[in-house]
C-alpha atoms as a PDB file:
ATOM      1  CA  UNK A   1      87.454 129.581 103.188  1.00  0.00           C
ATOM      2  CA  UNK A   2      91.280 129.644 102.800  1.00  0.00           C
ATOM      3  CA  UNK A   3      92.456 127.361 100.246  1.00  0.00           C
ATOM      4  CA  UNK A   4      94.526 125.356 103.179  1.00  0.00           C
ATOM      5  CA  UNK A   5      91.602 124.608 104.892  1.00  0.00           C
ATOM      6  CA  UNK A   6      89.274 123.096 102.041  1.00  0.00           C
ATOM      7  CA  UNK A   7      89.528 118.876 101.788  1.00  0.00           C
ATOM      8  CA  UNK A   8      90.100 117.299  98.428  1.00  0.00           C
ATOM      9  CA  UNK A   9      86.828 116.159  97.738  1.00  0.00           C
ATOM     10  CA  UNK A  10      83.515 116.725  98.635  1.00  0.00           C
ATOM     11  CA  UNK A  11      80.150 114.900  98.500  1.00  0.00           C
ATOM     12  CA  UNK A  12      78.848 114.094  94.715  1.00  0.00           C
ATOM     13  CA  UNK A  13      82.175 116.126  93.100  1.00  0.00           C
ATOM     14  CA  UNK A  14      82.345 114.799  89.821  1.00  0.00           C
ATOM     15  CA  UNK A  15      84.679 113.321  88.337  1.00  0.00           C
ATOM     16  CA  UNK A  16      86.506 114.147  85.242  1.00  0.00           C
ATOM     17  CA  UNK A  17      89.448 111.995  82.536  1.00  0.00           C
ATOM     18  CA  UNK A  18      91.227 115.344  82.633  1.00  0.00           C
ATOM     19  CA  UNK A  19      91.016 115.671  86.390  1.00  0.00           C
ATOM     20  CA  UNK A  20      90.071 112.557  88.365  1.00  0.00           C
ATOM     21  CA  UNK A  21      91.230 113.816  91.653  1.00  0.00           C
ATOM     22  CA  UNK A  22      89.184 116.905  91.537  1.00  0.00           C
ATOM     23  CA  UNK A  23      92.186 119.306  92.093  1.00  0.00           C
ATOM     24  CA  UNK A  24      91.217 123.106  91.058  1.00  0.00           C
ATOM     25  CA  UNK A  25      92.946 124.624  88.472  1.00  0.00           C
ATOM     26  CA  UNK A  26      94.156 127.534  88.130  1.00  0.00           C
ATOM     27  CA  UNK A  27      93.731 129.896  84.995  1.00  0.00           C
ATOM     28  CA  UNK A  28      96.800 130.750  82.967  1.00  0.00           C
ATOM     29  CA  UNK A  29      98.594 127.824  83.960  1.00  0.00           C
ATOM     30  CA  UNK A  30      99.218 124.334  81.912  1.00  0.00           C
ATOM     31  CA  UNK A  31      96.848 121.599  83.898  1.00  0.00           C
ATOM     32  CA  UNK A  32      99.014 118.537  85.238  1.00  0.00           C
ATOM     33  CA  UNK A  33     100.771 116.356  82.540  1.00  0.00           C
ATOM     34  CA  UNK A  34      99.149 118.800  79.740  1.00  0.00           C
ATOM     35  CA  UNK A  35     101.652 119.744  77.122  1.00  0.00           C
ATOM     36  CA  UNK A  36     102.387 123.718  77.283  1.00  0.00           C
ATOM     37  CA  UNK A  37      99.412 124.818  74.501  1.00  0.00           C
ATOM     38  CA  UNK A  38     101.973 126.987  72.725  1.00  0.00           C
ATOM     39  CA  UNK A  39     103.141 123.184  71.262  1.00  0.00           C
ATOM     40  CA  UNK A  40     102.158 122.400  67.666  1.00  0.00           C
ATOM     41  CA  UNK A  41      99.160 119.594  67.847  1.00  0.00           C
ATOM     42  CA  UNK A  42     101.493 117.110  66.690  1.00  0.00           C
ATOM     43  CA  UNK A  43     103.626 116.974  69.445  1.00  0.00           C
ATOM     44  CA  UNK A  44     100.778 117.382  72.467  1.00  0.00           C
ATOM     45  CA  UNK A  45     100.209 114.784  74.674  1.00  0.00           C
ATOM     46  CA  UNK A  46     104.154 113.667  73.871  1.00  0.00           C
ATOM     47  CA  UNK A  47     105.309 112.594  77.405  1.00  0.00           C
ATOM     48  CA  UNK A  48     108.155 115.566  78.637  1.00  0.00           C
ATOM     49  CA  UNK A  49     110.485 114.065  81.914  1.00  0.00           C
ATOM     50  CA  UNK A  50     110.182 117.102  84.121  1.00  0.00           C
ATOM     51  CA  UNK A  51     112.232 117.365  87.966  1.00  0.00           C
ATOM     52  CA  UNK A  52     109.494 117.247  90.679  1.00  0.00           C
ATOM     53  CA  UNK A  53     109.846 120.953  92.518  1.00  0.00           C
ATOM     54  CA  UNK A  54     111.358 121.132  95.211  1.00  0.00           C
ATOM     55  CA  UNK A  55     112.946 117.695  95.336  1.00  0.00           C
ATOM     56  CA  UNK A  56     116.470 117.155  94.814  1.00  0.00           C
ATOM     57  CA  UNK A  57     116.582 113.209  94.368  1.00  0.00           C
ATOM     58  CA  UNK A  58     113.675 111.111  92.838  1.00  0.00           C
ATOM     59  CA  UNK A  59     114.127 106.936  93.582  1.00  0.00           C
ATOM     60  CA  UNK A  60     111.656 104.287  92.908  1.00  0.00           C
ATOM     61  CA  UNK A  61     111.286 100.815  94.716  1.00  0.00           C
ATOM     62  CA  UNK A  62     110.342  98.342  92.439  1.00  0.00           C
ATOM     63  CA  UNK A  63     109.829  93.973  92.225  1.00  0.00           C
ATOM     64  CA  UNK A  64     107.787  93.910  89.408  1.00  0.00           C
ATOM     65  CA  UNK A  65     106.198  90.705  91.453  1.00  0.00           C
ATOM     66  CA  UNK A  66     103.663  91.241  94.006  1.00  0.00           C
ATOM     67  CA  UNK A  67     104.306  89.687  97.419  1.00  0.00           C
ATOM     68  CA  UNK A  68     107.612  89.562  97.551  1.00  0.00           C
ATOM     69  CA  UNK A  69     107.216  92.980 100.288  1.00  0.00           C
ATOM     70  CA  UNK A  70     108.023  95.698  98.156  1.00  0.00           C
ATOM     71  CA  UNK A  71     106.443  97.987  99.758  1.00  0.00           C
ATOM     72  CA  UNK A  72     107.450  97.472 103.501  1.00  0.00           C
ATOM     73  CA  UNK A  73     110.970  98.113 102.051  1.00  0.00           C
ATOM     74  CA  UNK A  74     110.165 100.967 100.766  1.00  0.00           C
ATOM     75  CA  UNK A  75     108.641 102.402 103.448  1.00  0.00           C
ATOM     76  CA  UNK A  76     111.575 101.329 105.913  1.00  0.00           C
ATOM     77  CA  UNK A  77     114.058 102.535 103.944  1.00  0.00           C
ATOM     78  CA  UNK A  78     112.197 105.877 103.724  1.00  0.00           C
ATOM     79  CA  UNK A  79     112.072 105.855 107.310  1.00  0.00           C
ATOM     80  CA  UNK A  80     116.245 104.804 107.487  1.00  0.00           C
ATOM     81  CA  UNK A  81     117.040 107.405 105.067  1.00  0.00           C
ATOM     82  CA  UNK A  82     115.263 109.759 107.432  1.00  0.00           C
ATOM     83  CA  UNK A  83     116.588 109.032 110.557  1.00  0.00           C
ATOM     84  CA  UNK A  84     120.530 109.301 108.600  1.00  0.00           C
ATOM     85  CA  UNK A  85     119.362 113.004 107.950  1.00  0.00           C
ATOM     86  CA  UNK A  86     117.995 113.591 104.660  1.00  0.00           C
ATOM     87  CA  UNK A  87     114.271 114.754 104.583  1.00  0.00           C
ATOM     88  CA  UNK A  88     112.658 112.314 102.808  1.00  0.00           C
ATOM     89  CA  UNK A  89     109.071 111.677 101.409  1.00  0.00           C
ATOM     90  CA  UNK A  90     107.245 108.644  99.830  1.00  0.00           C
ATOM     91  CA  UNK A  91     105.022 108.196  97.058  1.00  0.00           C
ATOM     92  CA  UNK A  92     102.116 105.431  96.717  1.00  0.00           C
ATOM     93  CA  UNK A  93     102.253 105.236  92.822  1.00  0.00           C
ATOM     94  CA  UNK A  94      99.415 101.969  93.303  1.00  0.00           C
ATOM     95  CA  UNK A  95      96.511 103.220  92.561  1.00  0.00           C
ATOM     96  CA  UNK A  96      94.728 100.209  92.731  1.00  0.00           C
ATOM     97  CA  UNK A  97      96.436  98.570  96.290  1.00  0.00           C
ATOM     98  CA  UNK A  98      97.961 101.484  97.942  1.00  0.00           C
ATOM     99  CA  UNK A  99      99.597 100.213 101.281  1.00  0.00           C
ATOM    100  CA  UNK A 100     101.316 103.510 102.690  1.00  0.00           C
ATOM    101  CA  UNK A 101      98.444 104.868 104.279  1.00  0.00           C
ATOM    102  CA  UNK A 102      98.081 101.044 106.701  1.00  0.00           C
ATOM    103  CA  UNK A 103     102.189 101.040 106.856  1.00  0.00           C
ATOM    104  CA  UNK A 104     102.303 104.337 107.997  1.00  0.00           C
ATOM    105  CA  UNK A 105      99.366 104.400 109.855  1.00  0.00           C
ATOM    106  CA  UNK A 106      97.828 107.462 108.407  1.00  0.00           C
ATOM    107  CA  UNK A 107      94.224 108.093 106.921  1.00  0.00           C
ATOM    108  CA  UNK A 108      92.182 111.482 105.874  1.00  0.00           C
ATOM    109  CA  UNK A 109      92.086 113.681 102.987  1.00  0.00           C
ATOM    110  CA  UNK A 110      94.508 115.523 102.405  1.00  0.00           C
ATOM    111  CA  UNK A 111      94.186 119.388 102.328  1.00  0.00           C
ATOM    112  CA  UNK A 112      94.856 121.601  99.757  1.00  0.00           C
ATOM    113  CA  UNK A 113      97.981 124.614  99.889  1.00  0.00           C
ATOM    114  CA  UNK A 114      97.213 127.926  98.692  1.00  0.00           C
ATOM    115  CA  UNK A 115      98.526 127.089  95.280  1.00  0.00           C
ATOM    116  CA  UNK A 116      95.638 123.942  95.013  1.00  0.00           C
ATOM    117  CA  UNK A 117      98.328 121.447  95.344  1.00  0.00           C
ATOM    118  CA  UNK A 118      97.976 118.594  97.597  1.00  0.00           C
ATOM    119  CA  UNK A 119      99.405 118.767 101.061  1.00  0.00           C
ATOM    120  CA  UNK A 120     101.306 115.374 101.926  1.00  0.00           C
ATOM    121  CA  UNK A 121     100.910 113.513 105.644  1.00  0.00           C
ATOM    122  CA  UNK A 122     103.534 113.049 107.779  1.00  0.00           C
ATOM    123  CA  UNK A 123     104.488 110.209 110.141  1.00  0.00           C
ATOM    124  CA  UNK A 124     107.398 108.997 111.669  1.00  0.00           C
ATOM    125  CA  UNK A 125     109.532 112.178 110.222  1.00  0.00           C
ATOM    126  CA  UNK A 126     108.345 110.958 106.662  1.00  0.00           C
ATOM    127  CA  UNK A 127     106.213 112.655 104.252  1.00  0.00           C
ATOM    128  CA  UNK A 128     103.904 110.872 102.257  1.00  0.00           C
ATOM    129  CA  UNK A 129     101.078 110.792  99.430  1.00  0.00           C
ATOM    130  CA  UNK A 130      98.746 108.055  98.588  1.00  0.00           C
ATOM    131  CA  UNK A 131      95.352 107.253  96.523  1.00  0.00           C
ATOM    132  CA  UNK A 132      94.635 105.602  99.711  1.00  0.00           C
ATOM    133  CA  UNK A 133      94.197 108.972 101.327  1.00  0.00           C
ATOM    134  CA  UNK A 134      91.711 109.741  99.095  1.00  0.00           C
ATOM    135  CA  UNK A 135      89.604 106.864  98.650  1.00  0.00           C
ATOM    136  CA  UNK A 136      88.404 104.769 101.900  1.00  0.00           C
ATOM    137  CA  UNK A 137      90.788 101.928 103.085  1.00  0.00           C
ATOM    138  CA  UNK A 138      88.260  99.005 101.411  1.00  0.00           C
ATOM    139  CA  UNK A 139      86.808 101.010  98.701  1.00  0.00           C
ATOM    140  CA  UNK A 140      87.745 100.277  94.935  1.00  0.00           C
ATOM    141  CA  UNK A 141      88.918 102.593  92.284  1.00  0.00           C
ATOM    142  CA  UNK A 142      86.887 100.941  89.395  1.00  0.00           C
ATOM    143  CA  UNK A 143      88.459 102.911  86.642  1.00  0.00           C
ATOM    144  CA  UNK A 144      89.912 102.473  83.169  1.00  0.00           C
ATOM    145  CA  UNK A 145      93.173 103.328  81.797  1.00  0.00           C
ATOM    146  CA  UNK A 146      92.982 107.208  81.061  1.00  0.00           C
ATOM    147  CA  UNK A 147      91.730 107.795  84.268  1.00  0.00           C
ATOM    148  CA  UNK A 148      94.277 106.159  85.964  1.00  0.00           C
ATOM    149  CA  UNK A 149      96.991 107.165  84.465  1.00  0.00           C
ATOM    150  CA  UNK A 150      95.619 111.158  84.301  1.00  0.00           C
ATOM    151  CA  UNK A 151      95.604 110.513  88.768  1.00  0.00           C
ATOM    152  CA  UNK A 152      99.227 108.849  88.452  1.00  0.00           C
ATOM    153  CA  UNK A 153     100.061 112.343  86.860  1.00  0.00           C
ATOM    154  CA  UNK A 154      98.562 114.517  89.240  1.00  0.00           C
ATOM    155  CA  UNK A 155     100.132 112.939  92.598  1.00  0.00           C
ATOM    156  CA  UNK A 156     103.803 112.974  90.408  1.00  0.00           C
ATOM    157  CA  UNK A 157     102.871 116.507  89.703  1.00  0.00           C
ATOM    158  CA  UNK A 158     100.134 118.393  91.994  1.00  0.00           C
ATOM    159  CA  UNK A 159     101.938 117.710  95.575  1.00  0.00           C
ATOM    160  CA  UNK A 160     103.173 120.377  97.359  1.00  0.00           C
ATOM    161  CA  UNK A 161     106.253 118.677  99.289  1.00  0.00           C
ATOM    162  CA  UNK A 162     107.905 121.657 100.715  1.00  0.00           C
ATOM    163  CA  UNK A 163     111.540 120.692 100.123  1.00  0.00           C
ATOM    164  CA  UNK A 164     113.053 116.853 100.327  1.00  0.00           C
ATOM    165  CA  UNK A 165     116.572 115.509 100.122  1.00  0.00           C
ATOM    166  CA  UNK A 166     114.536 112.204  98.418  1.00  0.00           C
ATOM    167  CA  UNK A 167     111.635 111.114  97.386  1.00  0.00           C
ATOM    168  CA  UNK A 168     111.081 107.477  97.697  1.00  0.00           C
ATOM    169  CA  UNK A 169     108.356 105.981  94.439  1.00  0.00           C
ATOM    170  CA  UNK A 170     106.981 102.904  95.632  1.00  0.00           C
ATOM    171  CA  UNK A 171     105.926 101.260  92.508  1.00  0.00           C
ATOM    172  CA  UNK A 172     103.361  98.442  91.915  1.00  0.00           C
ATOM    173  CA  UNK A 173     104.027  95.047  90.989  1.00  0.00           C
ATOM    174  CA  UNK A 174     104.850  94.618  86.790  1.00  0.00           C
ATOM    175  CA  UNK A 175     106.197  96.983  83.939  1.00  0.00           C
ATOM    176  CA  UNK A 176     103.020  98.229  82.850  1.00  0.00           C
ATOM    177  CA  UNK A 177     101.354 101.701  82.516  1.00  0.00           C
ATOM    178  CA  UNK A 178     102.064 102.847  85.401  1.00  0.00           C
ATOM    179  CA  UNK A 179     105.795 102.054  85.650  1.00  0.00           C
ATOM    180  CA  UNK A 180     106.058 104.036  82.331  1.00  0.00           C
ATOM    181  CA  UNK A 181     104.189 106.988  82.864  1.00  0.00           C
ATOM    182  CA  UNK A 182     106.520 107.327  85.818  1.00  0.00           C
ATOM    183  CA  UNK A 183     110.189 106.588  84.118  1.00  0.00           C
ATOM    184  CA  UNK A 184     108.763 108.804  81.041  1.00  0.00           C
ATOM    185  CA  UNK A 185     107.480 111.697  83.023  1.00  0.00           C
ATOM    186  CA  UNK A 186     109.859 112.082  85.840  1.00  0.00           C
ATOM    187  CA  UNK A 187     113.505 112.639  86.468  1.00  0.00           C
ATOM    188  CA  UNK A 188     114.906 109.618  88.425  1.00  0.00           C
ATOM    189  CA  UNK A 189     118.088 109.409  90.098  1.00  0.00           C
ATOM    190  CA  UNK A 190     117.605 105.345  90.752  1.00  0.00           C
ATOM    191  CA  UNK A 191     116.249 102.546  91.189  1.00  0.00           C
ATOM    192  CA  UNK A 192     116.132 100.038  93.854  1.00  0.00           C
ATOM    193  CA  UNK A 193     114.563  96.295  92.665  1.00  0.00           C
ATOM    194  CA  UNK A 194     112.972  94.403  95.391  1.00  0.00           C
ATOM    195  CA  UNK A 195     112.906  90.490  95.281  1.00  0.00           C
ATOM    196  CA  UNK A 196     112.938  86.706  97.101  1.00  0.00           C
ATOM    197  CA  UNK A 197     115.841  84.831  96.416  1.00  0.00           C
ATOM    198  CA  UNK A 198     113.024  82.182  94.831  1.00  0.00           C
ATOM    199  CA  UNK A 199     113.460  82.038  90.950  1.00  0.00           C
ATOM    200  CA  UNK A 200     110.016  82.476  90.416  1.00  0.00           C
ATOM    201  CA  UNK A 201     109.912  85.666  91.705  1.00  0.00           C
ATOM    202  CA  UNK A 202     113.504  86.597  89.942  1.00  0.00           C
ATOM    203  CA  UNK A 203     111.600  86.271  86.300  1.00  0.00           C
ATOM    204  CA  UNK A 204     109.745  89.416  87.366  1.00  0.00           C
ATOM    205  CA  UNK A 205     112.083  90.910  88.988  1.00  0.00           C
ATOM    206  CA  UNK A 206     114.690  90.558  86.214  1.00  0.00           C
ATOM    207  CA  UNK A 207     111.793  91.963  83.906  1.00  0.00           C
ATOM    208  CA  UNK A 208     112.034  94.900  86.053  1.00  0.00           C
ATOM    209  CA  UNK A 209     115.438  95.464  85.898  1.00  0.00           C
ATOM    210  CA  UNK A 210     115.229  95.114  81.640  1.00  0.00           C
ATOM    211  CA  UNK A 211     112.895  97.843  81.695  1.00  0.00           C
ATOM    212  CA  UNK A 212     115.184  99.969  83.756  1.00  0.00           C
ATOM    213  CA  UNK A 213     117.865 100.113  81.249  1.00  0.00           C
ATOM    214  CA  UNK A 214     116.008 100.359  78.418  1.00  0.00           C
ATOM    215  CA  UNK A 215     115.023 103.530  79.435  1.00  0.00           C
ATOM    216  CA  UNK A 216     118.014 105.046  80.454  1.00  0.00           C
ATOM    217  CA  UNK A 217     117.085 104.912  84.750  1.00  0.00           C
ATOM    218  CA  UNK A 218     120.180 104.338  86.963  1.00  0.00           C
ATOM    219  CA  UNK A 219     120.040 100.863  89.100  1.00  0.00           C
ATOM    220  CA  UNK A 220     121.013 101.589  92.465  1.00  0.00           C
ATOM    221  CA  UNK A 221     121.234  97.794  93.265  1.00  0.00           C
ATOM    222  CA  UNK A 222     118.739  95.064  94.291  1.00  0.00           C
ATOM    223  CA  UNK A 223     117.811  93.971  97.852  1.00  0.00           C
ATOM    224  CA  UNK A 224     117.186  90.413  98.644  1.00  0.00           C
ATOM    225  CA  UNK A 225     114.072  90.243 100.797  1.00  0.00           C
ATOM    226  CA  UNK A 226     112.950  87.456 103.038  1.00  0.00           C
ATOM    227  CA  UNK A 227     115.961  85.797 102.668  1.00  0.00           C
ATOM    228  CA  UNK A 228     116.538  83.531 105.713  1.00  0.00           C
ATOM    229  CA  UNK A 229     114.264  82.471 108.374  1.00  0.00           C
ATOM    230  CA  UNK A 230     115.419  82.035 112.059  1.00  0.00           C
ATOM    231  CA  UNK A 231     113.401  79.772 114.098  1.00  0.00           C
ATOM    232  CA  UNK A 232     112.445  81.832 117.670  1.00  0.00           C
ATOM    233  CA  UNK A 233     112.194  78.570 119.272  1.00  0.00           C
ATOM    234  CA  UNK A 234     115.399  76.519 118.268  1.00  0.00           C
ATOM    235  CA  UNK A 235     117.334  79.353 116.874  1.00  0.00           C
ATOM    236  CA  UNK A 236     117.721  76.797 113.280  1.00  0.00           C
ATOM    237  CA  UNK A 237     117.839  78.761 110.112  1.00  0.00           C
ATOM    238  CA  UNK A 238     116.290  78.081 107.013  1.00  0.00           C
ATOM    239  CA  UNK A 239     116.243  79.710 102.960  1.00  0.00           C
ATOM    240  CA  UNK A 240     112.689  79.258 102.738  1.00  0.00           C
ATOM    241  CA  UNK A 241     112.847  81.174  99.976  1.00  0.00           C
ATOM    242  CA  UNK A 242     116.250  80.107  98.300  1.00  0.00           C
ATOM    243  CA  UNK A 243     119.412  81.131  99.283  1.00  0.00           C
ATOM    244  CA  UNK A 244     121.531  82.750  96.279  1.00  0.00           C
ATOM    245  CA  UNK A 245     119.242  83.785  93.601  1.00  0.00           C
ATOM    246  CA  UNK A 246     119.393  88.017  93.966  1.00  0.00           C
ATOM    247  CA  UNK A 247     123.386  87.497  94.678  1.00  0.00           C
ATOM    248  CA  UNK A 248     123.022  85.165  91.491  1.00  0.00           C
ATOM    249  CA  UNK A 249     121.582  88.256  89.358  1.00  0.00           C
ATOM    250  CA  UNK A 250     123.456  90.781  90.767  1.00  0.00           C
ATOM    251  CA  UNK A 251     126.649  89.053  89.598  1.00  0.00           C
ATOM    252  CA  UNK A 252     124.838  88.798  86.508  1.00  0.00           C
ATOM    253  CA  UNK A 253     123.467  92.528  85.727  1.00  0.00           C
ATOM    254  CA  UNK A 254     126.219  94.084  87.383  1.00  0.00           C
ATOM    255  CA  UNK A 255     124.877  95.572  89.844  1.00  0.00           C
ATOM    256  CA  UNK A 256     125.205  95.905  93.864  1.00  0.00           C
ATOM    257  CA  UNK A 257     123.467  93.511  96.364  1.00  0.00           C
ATOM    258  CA  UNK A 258     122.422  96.877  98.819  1.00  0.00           C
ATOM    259  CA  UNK A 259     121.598  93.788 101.300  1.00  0.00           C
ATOM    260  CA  UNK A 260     119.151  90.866 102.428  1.00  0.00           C
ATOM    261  CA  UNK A 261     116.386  91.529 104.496  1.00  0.00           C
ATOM    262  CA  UNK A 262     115.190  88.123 106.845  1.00  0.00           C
ATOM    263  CA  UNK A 263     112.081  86.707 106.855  1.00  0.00           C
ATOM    264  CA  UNK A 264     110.524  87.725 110.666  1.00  0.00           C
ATOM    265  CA  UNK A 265     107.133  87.736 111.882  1.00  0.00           C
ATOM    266  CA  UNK A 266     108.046  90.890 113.897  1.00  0.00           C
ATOM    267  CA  UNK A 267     108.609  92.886 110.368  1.00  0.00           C
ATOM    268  CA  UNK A 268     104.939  91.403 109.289  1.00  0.00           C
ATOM    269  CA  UNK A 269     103.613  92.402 112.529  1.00  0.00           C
ATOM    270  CA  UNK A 270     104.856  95.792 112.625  1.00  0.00           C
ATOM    271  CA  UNK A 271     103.775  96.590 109.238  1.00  0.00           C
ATOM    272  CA  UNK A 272     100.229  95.324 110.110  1.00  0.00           C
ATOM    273  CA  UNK A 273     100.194  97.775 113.355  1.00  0.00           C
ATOM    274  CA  UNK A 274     101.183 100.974 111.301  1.00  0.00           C
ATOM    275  CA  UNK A 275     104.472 101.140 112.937  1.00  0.00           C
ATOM    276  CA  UNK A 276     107.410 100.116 110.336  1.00  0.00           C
ATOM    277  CA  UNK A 277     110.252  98.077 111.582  1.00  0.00           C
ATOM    278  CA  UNK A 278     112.919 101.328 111.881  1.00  0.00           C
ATOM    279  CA  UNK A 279     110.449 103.188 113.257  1.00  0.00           C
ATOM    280  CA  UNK A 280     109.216 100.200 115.928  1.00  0.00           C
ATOM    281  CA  UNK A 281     112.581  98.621 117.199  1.00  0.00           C
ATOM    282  CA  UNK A 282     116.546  98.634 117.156  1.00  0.00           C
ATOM    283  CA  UNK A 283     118.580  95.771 116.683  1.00  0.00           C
ATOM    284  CA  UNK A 284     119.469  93.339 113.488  1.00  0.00           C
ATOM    285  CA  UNK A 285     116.020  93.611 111.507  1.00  0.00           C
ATOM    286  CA  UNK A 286     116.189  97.633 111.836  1.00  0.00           C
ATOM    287  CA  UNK A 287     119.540  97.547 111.009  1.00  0.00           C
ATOM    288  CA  UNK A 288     119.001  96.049 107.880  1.00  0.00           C
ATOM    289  CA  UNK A 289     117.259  98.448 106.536  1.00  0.00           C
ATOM    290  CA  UNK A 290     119.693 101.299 107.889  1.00  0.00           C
ATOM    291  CA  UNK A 291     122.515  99.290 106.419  1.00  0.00           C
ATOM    292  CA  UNK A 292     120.553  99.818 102.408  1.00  0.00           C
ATOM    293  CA  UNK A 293     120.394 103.005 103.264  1.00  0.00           C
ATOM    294  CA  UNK A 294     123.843 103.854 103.380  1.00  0.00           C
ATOM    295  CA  UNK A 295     124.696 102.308 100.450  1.00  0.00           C
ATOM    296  CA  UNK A 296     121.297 104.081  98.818  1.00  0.00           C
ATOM    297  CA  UNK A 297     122.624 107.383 100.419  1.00  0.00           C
ATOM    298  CA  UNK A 298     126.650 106.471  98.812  1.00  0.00           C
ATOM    299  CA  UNK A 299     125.530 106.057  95.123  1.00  0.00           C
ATOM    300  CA  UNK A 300     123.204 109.400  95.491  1.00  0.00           C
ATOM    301  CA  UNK A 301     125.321 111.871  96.853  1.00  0.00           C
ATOM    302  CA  UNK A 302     128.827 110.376  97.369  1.00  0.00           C
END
């Protein structure tokens, strides 16, 4: 059976530290996130930033606070960046509470390409990788450390993505493990930090932002998410959330405002159906997103 046409994993495959996805390996070459064996001992296992192939720009979405929708930005700014032109691809770096396979209402293994790296699925003109592809939708990875953090490495490094303009990281909530495996391991153009304007959820998200800097990873800006709320019935507006607080730390850090994002049930509600906001409607809540893309797409290639 050709390589393309084999699934991921199969009844009973065992599972290994080195290789928790189950990819195949090929002789002769280094396996994912292995240091080159011609190294001295000393220095394997040292963490080497290394371009992903075949991508030209590597982002990553982050809030460091759960809740705060993270990851429907990410996804709808993946889908803006794609519908300005630039082929574009997102990664589910949560391996614990992936949410791009129900966003972008996608499910199955993926398949393997003739080289035995993973094949990404495609919706809405996006590509896109996820643990949740792998694992069923209410099944939990019960694993430790090592094991998580060897899978983190093989979706940065064993996905076949066939040429992008950008590839989108959406990150999980805090500035743990995974967030450093990632800035340590890959090459990234930017970030984007996710928040409310509430100043509960700032404390994270100004953690997030510390992090960034202290290892060297461009801030692209901050968008301010849920932000107002307009009543469908009387048309009265309300900061549910705060009003000022990611203009506050902007000022503050230096860095852009890319643009507020209101709370809407129709953005909740489109999320929930599989079919992201700039993929599901025009008008001002699409726009929103399109409008962070531009400025994304400015600091990236202008």
């Amino acid at each position: 059976m050709r390589a393309t046409q084999r699934h991921l994993f199969t009844a009973l495959r065992a599972l290994h530290h080195e290789n928790p996805l189950g990819l195949p390996h090929q002789p002769g070459l280094p396996r994912s996130g292995s240091a080159p064996q011609f190294l001295p001992r000393s220095q394997r296992g040292l963490p080497t930033k290394r371009s992903i192939p075949g991508v030209e720009k590597v982002i990553c979405v982050s809030s460091a606070k759960g809740g705060v929708g993270k990851s429907t930005v990410a996804v709808n700014l993946s889908l803006a960046l794609a519908r300005r032109g630039k082929r574009t691809g997102i990664l589910d770096t949560d391996i614990f509470g992936p949410s791009i396979p129900r966003l972008l209402n996608l499910s199955g293994e993926p398949r393997l390409s003739e080289g035995n790296k993973l094949l990404p699925l495609s919706n809405y003109g996006v590509k896109s990788m996820s643990m949740g592809y792998l694992v069923g939708e209410e099944a939990p990875v019960v694993w430790r450390g090592l094991m998580v953090m060897k899978a983190l490495q093989q979706l940065l490094h064993d996905v076949e993505w066939g040429g992008l303009d950008v590839l989108v990281l959406d990150l999980p909530p805090g500035t743990g493990d995974t967030q450093l495996t990632v800035v340590q391991q890959v090459v990234l153009d930017g970030a984007v930090v996710v928040s409310t304007p509430q100043d509960i959820a700032l404390i994270d998200a100004v953690k997030g932002i510390n992090m960034f800097k202290k290892v060297d990873v461009p801030i692209i800006g901050m968008v301010q998410n849920m932000s107002v709320f307009t009543c469908p019935n009387c048309a009265h507006t309300t900061h549910i959330f705060g009003s000022e607080g990611v203009s506050r730390e902007c000022q503050k850090h230096g860095i852009e405002l890319l643009g507020d994002v209101p709370l809407d049930a129709s953005i909740c509600a489109d999320a929930d159906r599989g079919k992201p906001t700039v993929a599901a409607r025009e008008g001002p809540l699409a726009d929103a997103y399109h409008s962070i893309a531009a400025k994304v797409i400015k600091q990236l290639w202008v």
